[in-house]
Protein backbone atom coordinates (compact mmCIF):
# COMPACT_ATOMS: atom_id res chain seq x y z
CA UNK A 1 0.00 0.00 0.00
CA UNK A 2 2.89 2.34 0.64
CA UNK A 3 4.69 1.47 -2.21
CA UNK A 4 1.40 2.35 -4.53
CA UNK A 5 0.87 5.80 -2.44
CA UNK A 6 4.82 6.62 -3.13
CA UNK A 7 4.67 5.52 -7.04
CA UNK A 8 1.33 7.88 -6.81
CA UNK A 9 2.69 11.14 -5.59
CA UNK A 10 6.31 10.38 -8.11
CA UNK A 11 3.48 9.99 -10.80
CA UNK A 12 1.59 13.05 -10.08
CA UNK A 13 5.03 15.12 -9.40
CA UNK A 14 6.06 14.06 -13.02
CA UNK A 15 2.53 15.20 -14.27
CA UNK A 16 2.90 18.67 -13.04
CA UNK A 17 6.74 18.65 -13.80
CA UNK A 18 5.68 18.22 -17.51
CA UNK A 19 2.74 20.77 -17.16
CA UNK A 20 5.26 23.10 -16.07
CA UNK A 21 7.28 22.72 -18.83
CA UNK A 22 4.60 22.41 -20.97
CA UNK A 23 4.23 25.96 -20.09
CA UNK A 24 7.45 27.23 -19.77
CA UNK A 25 7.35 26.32 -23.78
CA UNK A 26 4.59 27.36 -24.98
CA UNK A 27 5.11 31.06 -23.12
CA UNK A 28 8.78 31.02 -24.57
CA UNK A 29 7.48 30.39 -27.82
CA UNK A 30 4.67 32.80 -27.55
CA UNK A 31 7.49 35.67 -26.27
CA UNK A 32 9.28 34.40 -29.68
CA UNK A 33 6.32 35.16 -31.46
CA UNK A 34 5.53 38.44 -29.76
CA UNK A 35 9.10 39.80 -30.60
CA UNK A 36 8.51 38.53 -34.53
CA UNK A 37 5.52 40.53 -34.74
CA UNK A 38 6.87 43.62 -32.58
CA UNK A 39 9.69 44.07 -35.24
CA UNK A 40 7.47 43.26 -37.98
CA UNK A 41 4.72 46.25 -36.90
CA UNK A 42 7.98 48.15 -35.86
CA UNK A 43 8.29 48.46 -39.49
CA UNK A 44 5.05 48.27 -40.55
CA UNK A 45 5.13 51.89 -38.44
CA UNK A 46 8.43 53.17 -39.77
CA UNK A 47 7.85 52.42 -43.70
CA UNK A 48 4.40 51.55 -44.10
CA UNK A 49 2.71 54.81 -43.39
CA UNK A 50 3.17 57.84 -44.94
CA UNK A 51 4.28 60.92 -42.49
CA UNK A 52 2.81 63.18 -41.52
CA UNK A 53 -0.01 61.58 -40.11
CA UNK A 54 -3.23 62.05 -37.98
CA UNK A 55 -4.08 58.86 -35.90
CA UNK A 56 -7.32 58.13 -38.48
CA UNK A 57 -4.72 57.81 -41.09
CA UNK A 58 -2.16 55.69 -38.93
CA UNK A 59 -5.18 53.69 -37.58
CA UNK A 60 -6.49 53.25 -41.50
CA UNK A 61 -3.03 52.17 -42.50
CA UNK A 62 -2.61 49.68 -39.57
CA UNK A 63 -5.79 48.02 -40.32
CA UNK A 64 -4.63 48.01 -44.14
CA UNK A 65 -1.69 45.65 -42.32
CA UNK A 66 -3.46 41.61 -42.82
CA UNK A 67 -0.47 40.66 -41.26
CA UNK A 68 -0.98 42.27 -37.69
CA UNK A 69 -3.04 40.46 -35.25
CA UNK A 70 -6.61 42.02 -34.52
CA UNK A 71 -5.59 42.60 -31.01
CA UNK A 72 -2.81 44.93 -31.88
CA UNK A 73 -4.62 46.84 -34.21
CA UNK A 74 -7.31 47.08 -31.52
CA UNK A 75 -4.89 48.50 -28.95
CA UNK A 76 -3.53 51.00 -31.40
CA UNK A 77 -6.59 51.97 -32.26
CA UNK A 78 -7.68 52.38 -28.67
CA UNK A 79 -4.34 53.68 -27.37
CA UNK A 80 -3.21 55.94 -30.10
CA UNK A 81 -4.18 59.98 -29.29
CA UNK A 82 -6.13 61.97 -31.65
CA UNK A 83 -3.47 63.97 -32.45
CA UNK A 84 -0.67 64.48 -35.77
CA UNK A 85 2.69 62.26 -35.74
CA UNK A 86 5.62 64.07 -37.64
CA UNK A 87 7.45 60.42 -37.20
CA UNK A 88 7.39 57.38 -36.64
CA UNK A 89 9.17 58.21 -33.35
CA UNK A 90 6.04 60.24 -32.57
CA UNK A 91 3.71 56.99 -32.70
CA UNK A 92 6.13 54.48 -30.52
CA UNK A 93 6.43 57.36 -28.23
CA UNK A 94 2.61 57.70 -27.77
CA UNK A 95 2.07 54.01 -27.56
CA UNK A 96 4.19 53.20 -25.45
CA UNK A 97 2.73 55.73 -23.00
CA UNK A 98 -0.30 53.32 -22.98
CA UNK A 99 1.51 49.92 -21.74
């Protein structure tokens, strides 16, 4: 009976040891992912849009962008100030006011 008891709790110790690195992955890969698409919309903001801009015009080109996710389009379009953006220096700076 002891013997089953101790080969349970190894058992369930090795299931949460893989969870865990289940995890671990999956975030590392999603960080890998996040930093593909940050220098891809980096670009997207420095070349991509036509200066200088109001934020309806860098919202309208950023939705114009199929390959940036919905959710960062959303937050620039939430985030971004009405204002007008002489640079692309002008739009990081704003943004990143916001996270």
């Amino acid at each position: 009976m002891v013997t089953a008891t101790a080969n349970l709790c190894r058992l369930k110790r090795n299931e949460a040891s893989l969870v865990l690195a289940q995890t671990f992955l999956s975030r590392v890969s999603s960080v890998r992912g996040f930093m593909s698409n940050l220098k891809s919309e980096l670009e997207h903001i420095k070349h991509h849009i036509k200066y200088p801009a109001n934020k309806t015009q860098v919202v309208a080109a950023c939705n114009n962008m199929s390959d940036v996710p919905t959710a960062d389009k959303e937050f620039v379009s939430k985030s971004l100030p009405e204002s007008n953006f002489k640079g692309p220096e002008d739009v990081v700076r704003a943004l990143l006011t916001k996270v």
